[in-house]
C-alpha atoms as a PDB file:
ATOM      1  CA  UNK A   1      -4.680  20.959 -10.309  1.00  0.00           C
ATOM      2  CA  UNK A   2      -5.521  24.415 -12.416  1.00  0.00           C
ATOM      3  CA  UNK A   3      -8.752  24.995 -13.276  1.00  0.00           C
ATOM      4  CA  UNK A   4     -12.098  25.478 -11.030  1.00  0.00           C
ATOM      5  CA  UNK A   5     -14.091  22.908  -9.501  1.00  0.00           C
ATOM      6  CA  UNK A   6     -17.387  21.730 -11.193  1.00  0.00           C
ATOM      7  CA  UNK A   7     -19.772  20.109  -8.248  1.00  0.00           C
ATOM      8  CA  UNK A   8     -19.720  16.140  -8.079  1.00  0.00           C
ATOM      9  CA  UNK A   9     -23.709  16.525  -8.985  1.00  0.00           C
ATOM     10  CA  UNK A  10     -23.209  18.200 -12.289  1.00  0.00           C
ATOM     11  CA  UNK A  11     -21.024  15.253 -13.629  1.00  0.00           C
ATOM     12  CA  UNK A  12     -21.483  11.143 -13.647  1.00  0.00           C
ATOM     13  CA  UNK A  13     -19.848   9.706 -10.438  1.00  0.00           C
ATOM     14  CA  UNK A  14     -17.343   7.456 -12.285  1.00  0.00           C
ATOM     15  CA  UNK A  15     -17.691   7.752 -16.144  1.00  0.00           C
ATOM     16  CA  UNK A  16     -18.052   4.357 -17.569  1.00  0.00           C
ATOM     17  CA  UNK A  17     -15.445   4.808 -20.276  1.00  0.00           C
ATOM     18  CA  UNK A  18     -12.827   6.237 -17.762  1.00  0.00           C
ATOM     19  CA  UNK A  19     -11.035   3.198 -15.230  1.00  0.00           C
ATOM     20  CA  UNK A  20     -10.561   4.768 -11.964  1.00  0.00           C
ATOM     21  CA  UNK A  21      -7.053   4.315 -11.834  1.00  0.00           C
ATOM     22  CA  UNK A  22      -7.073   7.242 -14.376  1.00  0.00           C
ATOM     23  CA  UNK A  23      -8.723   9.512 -13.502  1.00  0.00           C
ATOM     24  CA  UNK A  24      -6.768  13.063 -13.541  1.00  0.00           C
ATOM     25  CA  UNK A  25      -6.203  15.099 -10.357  1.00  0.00           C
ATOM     26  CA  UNK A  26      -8.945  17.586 -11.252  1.00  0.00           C
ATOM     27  CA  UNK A  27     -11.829  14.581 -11.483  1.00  0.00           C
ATOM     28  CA  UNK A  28     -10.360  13.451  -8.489  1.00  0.00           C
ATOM     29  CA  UNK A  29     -10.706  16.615  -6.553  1.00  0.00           C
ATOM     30  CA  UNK A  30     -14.238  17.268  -8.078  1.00  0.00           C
ATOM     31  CA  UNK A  31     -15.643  13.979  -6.596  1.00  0.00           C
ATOM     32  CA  UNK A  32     -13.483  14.628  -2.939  1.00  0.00           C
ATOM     33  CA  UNK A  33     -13.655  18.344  -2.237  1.00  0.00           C
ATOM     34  CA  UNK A  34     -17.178  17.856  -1.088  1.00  0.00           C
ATOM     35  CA  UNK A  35     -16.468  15.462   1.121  1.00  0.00           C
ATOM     36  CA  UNK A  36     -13.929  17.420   3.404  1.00  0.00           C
ATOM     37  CA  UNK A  37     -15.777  19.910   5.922  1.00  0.00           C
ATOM     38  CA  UNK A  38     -13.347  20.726   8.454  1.00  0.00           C
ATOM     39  CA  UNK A  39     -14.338  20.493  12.258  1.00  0.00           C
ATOM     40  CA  UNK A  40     -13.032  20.003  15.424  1.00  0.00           C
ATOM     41  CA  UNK A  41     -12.395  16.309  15.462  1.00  0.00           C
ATOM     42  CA  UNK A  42      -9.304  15.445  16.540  1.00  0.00           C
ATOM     43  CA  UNK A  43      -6.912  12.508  17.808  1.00  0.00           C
ATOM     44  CA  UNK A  44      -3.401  11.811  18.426  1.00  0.00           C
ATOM     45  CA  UNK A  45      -2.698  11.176  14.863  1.00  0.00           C
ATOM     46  CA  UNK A  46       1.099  10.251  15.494  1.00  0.00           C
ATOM     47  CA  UNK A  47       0.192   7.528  18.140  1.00  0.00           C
ATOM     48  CA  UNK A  48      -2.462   5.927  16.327  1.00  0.00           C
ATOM     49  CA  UNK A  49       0.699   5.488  12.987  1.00  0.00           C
ATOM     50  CA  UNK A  50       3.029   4.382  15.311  1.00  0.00           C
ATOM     51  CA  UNK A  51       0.485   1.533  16.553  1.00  0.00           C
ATOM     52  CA  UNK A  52      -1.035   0.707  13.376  1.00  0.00           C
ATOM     53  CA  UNK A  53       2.655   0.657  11.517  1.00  0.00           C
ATOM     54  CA  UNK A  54       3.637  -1.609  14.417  1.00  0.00           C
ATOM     55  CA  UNK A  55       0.883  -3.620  13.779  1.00  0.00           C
ATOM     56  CA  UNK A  56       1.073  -4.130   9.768  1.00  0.00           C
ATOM     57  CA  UNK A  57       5.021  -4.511  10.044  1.00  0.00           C
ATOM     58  CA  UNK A  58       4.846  -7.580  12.466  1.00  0.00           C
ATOM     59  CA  UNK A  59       1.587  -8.951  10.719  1.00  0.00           C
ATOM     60  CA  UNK A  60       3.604  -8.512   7.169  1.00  0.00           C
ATOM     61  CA  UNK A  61       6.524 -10.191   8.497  1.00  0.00           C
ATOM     62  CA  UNK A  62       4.835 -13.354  10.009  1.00  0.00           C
ATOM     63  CA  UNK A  63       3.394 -13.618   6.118  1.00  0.00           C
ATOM     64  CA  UNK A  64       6.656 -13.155   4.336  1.00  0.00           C
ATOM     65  CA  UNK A  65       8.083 -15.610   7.247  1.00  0.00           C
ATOM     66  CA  UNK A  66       5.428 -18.676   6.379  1.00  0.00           C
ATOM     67  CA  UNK A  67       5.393 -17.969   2.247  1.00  0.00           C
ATOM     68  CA  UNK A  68       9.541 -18.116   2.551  1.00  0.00           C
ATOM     69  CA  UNK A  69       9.224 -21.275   5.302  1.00  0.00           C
ATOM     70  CA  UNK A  70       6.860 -22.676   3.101  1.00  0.00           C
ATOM     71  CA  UNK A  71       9.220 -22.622  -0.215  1.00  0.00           C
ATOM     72  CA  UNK A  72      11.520 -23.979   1.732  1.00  0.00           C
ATOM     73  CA  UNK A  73       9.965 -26.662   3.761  1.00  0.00           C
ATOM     74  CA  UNK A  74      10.337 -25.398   7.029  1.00  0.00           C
ATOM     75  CA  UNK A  75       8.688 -24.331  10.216  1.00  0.00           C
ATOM     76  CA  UNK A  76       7.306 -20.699  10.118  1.00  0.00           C
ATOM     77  CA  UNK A  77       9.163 -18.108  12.628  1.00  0.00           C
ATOM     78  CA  UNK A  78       8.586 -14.585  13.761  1.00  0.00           C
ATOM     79  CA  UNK A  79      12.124 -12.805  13.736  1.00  0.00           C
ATOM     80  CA  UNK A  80      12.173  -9.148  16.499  1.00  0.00           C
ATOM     81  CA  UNK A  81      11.029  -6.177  15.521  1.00  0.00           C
ATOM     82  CA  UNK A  82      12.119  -4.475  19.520  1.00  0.00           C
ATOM     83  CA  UNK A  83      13.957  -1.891  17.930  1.00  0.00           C
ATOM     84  CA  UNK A  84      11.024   0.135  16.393  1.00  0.00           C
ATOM     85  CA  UNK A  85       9.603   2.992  18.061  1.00  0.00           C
ATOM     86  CA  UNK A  86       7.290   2.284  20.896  1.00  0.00           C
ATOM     87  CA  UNK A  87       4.201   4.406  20.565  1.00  0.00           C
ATOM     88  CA  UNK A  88       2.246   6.160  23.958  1.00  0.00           C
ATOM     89  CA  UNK A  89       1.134   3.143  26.411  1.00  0.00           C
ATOM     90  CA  UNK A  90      -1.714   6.165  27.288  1.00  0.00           C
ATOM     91  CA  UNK A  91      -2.810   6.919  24.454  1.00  0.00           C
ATOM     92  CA  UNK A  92      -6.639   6.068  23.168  1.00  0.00           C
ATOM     93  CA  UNK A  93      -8.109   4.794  20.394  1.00  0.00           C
ATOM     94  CA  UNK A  94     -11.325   6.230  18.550  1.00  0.00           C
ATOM     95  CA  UNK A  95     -12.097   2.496  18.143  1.00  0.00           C
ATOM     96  CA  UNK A  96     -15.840   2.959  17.040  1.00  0.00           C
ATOM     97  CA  UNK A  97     -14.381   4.952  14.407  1.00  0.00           C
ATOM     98  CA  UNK A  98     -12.394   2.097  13.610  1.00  0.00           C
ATOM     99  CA  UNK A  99     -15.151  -0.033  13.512  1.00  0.00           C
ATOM    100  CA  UNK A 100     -16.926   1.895  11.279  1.00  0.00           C
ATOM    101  CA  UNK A 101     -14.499   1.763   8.878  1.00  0.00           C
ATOM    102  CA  UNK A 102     -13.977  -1.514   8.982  1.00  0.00           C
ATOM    103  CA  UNK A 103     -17.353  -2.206   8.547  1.00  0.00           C
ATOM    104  CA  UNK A 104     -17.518  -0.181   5.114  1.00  0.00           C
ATOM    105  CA  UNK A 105     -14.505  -2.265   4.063  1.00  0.00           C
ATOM    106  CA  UNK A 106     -15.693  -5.670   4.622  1.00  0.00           C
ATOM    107  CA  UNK A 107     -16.918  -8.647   1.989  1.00  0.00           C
ATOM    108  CA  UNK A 108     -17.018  -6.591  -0.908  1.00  0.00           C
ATOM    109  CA  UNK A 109     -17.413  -7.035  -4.479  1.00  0.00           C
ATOM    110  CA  UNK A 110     -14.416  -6.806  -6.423  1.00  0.00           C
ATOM    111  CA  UNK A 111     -13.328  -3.892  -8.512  1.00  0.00           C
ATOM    112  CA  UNK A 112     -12.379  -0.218  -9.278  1.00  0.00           C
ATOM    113  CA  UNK A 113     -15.402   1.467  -9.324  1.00  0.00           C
ATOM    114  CA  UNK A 114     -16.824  -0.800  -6.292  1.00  0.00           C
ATOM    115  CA  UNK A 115     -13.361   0.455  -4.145  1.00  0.00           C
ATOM    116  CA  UNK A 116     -14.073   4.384  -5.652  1.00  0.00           C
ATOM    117  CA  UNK A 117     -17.401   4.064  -3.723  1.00  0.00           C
ATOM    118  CA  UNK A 118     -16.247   2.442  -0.745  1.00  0.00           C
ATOM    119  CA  UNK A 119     -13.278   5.220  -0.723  1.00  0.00           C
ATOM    120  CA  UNK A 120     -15.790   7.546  -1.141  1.00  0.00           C
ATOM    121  CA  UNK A 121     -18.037   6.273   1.801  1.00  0.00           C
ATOM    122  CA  UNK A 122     -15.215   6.727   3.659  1.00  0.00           C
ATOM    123  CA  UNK A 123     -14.073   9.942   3.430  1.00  0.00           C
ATOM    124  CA  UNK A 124     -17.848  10.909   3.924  1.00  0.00           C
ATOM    125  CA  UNK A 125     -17.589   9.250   7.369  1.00  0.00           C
ATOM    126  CA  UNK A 126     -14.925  11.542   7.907  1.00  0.00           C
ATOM    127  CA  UNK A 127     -15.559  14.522   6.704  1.00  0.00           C
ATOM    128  CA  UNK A 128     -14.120  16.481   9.997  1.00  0.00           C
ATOM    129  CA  UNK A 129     -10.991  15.113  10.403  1.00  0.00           C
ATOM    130  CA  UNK A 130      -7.718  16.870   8.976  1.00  0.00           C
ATOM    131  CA  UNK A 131      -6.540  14.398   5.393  1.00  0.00           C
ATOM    132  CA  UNK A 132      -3.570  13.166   6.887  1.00  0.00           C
ATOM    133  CA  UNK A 133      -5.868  11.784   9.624  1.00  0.00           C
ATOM    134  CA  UNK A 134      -8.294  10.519   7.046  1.00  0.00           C
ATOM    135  CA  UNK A 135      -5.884   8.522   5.942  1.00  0.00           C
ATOM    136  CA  UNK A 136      -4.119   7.102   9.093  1.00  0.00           C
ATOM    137  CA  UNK A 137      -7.726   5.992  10.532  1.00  0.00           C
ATOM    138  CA  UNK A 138      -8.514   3.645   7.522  1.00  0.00           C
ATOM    139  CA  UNK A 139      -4.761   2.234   7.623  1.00  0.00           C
ATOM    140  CA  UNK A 140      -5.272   1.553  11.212  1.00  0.00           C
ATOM    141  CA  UNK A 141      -9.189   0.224  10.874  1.00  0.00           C
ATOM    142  CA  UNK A 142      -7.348  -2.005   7.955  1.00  0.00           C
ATOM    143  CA  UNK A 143      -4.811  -3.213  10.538  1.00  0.00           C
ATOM    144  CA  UNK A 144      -7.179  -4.081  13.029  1.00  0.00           C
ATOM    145  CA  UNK A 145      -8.734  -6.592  10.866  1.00  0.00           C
ATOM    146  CA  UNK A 146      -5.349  -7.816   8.973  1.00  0.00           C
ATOM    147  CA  UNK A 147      -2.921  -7.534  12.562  1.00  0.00           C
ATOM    148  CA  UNK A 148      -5.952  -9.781  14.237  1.00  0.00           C
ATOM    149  CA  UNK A 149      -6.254 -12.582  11.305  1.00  0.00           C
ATOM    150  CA  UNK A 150      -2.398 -13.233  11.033  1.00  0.00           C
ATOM    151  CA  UNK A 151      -2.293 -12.878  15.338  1.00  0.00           C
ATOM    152  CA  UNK A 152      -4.656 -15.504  15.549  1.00  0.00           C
ATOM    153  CA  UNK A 153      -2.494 -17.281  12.884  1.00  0.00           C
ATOM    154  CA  UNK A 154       0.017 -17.219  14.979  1.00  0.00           C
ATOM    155  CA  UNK A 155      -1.554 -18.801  17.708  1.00  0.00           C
ATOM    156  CA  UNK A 156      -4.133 -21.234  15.881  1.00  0.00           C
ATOM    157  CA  UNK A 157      -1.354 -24.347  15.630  1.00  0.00           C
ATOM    158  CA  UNK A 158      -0.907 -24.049  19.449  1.00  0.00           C
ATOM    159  CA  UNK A 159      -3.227 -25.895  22.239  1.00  0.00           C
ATOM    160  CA  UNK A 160      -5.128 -22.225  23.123  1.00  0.00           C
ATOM    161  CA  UNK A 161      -8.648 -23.043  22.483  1.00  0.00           C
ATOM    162  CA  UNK A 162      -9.725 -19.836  22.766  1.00  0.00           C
ATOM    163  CA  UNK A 163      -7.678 -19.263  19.386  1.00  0.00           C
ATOM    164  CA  UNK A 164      -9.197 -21.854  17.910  1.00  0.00           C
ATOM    165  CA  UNK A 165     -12.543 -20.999  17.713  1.00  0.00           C
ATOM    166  CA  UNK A 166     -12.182 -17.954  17.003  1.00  0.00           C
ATOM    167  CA  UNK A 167     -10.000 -18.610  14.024  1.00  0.00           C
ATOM    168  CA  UNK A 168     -12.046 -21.035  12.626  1.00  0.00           C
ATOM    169  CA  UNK A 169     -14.930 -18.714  12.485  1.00  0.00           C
ATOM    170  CA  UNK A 170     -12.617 -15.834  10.585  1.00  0.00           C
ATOM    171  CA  UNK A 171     -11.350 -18.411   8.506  1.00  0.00           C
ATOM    172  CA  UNK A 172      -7.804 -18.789   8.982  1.00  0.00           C
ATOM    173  CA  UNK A 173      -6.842 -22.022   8.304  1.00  0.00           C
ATOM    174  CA  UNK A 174      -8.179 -21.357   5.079  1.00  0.00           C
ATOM    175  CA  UNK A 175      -5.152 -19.604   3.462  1.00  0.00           C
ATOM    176  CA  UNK A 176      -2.903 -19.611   7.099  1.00  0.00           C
ATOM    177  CA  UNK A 177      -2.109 -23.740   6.297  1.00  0.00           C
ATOM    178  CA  UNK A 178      -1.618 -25.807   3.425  1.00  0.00           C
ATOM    179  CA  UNK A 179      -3.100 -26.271   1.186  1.00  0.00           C
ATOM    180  CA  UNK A 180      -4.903 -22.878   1.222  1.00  0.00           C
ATOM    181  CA  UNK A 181      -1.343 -20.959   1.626  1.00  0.00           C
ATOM    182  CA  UNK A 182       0.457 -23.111  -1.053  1.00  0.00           C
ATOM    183  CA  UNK A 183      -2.691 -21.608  -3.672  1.00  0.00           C
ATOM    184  CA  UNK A 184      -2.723 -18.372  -1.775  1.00  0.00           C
ATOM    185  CA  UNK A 185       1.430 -17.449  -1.554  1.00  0.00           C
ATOM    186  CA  UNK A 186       1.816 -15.439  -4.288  1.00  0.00           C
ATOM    187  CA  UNK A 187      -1.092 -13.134  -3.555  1.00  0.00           C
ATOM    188  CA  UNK A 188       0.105 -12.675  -0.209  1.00  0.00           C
ATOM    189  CA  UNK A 189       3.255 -11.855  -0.979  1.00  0.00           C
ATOM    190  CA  UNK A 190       1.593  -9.356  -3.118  1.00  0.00           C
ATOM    191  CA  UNK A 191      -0.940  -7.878  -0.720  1.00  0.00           C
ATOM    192  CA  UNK A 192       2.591  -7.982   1.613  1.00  0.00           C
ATOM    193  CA  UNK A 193       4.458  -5.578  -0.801  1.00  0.00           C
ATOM    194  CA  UNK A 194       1.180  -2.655  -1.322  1.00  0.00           C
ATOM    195  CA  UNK A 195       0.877  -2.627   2.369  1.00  0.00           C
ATOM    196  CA  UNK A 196       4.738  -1.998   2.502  1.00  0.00           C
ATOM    197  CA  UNK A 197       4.092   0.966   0.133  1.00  0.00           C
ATOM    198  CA  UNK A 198       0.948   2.230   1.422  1.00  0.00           C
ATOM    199  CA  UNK A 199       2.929   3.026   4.380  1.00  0.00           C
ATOM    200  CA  UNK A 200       5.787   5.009   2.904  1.00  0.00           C
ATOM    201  CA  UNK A 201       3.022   7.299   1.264  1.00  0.00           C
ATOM    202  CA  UNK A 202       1.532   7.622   4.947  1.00  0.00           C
ATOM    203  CA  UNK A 203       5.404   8.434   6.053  1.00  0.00           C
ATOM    204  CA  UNK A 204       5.353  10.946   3.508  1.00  0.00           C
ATOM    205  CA  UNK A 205       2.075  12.412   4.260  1.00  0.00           C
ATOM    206  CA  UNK A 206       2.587  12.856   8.208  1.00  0.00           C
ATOM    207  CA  UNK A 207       6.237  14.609   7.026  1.00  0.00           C
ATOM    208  CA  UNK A 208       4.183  16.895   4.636  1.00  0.00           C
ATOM    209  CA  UNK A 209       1.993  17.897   7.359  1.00  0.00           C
ATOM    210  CA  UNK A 210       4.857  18.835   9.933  1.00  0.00           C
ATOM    211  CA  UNK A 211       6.942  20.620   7.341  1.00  0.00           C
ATOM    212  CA  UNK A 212       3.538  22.757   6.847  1.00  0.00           C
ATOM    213  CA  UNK A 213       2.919  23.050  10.549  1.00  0.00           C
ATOM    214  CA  UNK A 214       6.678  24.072  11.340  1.00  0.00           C
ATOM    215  CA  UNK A 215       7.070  26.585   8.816  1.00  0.00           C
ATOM    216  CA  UNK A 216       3.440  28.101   9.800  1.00  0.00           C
ATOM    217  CA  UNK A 217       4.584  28.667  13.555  1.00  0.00           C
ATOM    218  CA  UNK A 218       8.242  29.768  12.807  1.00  0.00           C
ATOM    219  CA  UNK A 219       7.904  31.671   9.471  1.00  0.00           C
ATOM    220  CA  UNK A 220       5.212  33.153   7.307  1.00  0.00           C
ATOM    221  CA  UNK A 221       7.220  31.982   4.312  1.00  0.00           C
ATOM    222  CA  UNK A 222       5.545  29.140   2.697  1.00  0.00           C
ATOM    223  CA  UNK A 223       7.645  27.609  -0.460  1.00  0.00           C
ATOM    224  CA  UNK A 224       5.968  27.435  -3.495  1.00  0.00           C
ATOM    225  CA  UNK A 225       6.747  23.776  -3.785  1.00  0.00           C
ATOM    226  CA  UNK A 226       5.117  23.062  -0.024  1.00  0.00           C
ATOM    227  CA  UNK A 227       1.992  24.916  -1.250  1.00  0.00           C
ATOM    228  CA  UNK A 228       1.725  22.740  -4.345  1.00  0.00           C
ATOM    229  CA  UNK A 229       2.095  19.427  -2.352  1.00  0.00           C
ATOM    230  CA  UNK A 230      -0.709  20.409   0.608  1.00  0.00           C
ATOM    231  CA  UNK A 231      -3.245  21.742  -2.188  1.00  0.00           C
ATOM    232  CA  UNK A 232      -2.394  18.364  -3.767  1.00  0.00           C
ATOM    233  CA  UNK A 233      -2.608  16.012  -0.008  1.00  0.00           C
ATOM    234  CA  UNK A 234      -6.450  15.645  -0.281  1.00  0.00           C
ATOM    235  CA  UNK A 235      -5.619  13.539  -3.716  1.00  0.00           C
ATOM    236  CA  UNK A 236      -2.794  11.818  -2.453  1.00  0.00           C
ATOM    237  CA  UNK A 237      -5.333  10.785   0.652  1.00  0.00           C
ATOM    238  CA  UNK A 238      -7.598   9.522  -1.780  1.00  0.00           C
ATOM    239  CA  UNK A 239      -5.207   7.150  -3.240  1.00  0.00           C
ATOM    240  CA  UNK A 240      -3.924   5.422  -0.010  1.00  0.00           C
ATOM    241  CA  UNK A 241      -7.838   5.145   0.860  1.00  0.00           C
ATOM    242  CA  UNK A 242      -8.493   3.687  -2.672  1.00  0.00           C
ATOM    243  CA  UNK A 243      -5.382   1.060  -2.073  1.00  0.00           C
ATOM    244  CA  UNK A 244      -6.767   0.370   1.971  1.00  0.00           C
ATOM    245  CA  UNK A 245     -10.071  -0.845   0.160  1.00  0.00           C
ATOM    246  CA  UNK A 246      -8.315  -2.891  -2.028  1.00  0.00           C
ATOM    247  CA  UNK A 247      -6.086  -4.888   0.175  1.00  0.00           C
ATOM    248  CA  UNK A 248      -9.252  -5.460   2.358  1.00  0.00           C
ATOM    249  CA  UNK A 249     -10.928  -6.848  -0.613  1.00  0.00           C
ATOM    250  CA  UNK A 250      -8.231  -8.766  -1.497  1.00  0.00           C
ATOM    251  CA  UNK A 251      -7.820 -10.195   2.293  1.00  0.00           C
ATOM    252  CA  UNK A 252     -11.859 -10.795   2.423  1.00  0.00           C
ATOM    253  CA  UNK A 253     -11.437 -12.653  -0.855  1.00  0.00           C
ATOM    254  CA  UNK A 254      -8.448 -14.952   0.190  1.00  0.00           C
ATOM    255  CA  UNK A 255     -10.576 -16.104   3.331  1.00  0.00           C
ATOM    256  CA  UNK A 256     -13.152 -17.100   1.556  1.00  0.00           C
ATOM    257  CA  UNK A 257     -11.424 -18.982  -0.652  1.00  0.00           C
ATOM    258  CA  UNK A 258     -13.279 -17.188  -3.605  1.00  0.00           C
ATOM    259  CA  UNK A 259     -12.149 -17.759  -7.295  1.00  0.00           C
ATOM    260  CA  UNK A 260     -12.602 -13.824  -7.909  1.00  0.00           C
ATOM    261  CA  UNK A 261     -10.531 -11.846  -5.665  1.00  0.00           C
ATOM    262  CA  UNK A 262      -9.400  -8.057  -5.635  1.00  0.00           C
ATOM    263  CA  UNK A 263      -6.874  -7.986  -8.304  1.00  0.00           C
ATOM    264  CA  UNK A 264      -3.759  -5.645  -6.739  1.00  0.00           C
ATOM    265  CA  UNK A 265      -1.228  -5.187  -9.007  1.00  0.00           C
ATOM    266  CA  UNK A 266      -3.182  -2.300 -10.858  1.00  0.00           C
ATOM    267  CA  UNK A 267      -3.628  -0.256  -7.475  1.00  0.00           C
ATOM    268  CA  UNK A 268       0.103  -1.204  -6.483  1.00  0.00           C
ATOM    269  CA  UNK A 269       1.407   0.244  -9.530  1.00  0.00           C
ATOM    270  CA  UNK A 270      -0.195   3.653  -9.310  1.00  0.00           C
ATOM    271  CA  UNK A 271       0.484   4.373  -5.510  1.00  0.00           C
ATOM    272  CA  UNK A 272       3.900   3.810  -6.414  1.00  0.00           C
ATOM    273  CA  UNK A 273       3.643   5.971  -9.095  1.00  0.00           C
ATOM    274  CA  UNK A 274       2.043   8.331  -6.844  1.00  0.00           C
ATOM    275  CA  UNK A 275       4.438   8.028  -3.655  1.00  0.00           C
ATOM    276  CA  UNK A 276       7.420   8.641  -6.884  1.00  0.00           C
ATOM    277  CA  UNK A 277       6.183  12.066  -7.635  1.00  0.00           C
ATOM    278  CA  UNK A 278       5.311  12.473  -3.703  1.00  0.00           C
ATOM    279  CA  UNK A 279       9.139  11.904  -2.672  1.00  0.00           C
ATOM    280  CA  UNK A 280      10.194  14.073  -5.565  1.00  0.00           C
ATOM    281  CA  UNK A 281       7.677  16.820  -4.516  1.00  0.00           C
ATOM    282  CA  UNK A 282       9.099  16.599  -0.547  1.00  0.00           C
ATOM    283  CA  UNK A 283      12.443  17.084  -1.852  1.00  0.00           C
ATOM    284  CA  UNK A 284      12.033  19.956  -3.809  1.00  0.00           C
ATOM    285  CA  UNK A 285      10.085  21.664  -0.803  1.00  0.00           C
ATOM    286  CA  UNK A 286      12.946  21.058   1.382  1.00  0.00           C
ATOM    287  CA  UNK A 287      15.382  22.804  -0.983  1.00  0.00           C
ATOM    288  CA  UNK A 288      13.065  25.629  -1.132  1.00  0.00           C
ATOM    289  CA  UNK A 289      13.626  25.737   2.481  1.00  0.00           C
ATOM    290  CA  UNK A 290      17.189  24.987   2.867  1.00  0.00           C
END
């Protein structure tokens, strides 16, 4: 990321001839680095992981349950997760954060630039927090939405009214039953595996940041390597944002039952690409360290 920063305002927000999906570090940082004034907001950023991970794991695994039950002709079941890590009982939300969030992400348009903006909304909204929170507030505003839709799910087939009604009016018979999840499988399954990946870069992210924060109160020496990787966290935030917004496209689309719907597979393939280089970068700080 060489080279100095040239103000978003001097420079087209998303150059028409240049996808978003390829845009270079430096463009990336030019149209972020604005966004990020540091303040005093603060959460329990661990907590609010360990709830929203909870959250996206047992919602992912009720889909891959009914897309493999419905292959095979057979009744949908949701298999224990007990053994995963319980997070605080105490601990509390900044739901109207959450909300607000939620709110930017919701019945979108399709499309790159469309999710740029949306990312870039975002991290606007906020512009106090630390990145690694940045990041672990729009997973978790993501899983309030997606956890609740596959909960109700869940409980729509039974004789609870209550669930009903209220999935009726989010729409979840439309892709939760045939013959919505017969046309809708393979997109699931999809949206199933970038959710899966989105958080092993948030993994990696929150063991960036306690690397950085252990080394700063036991040593002054920082590794080279660790330096690289934190000057290059706000980009790696931007990414998980920019694949957030596009699995809540892609789960507003599927609702609706709408012939255009957030195509995936070209967000999926460069957070991997990006959690790759991530992993590599961790290990070489660690040997530095070692």
């Amino acid at each position: 990321m060489a080279g100095k920063w040239v103000p978003i305002s001097e420079q087209e927000t998303v150059r028409d001839e240049l996808s978003v999906l390829t845009m270079s570090d430096h463009d990336i940082m030019n149209h972020i680095h604005a966004t990020h004034i540091p303040g005093d907001e603060k959460f329990d950023v661990d907590s609010l992981f360990l709830f929203t991970e909870n959250i996206l794991k047992r919602a992912s695994l009720i889909v891959d349950n009914v897309a493999l039950d419905l292959l095979h002709g057979t009744e949908a079941h949701l298999e224990s997760l007990d053994d995963m890590m319980s997070p605080k009982a105490s601990f509390n939300p900044p739901l109207c954060t959450l909300k607000r969030i939620s709110g930017e992400m919701q019945c979108k348009t399709p499309g790159e630039e469309i999710a740029h903006k949306i990312t870039m909304s975002i991290l606007n909204k906020l512009s106090g927090y630390s990145w690694d929170a940045k990041a672990v507030l729009t997973l978790a505003a993501f899983a309030l939405d997606f956890g609740g839709f596959w909960l109700l799910a869940q409980l729509h087939p039974t004789d609870h009214q209550l669930a009903k009604s209220v999935g009726i009016l989010k729409r979840v018979p439309a892709i939760s039953r045939r013959p919505g999840l017969q046309k809708h499988r393979k997109a699931l399954i999809e949206l199933n595996m970038l959710i899966q990946t989105i958080l092993e870069m948030m993994e990696c992210i929150l063991e960036l940041e306690k690397l950085s924060a252990v080394l700063a109160y036991k040593t002054k020496y920082v590794p080279a390597a660790l330096s690289i990787a934190m000057e290059h966290l706000p980009v790696d935030v931007y990414w998980v944002i920019l694949a957030i917004v596009a699995c809540a496209t892609k789960m507003c689309g599927l609702t609706r039952d709408e012939d255009q719907v957030q195509e995936i597979a070209p967000f999926a393939h460069k957070l991997n690409i990006v959690l790759y280089l991530l992993k590599m970068q961790i290990k070489i700080c660690k040997q530095q360290i070692g």
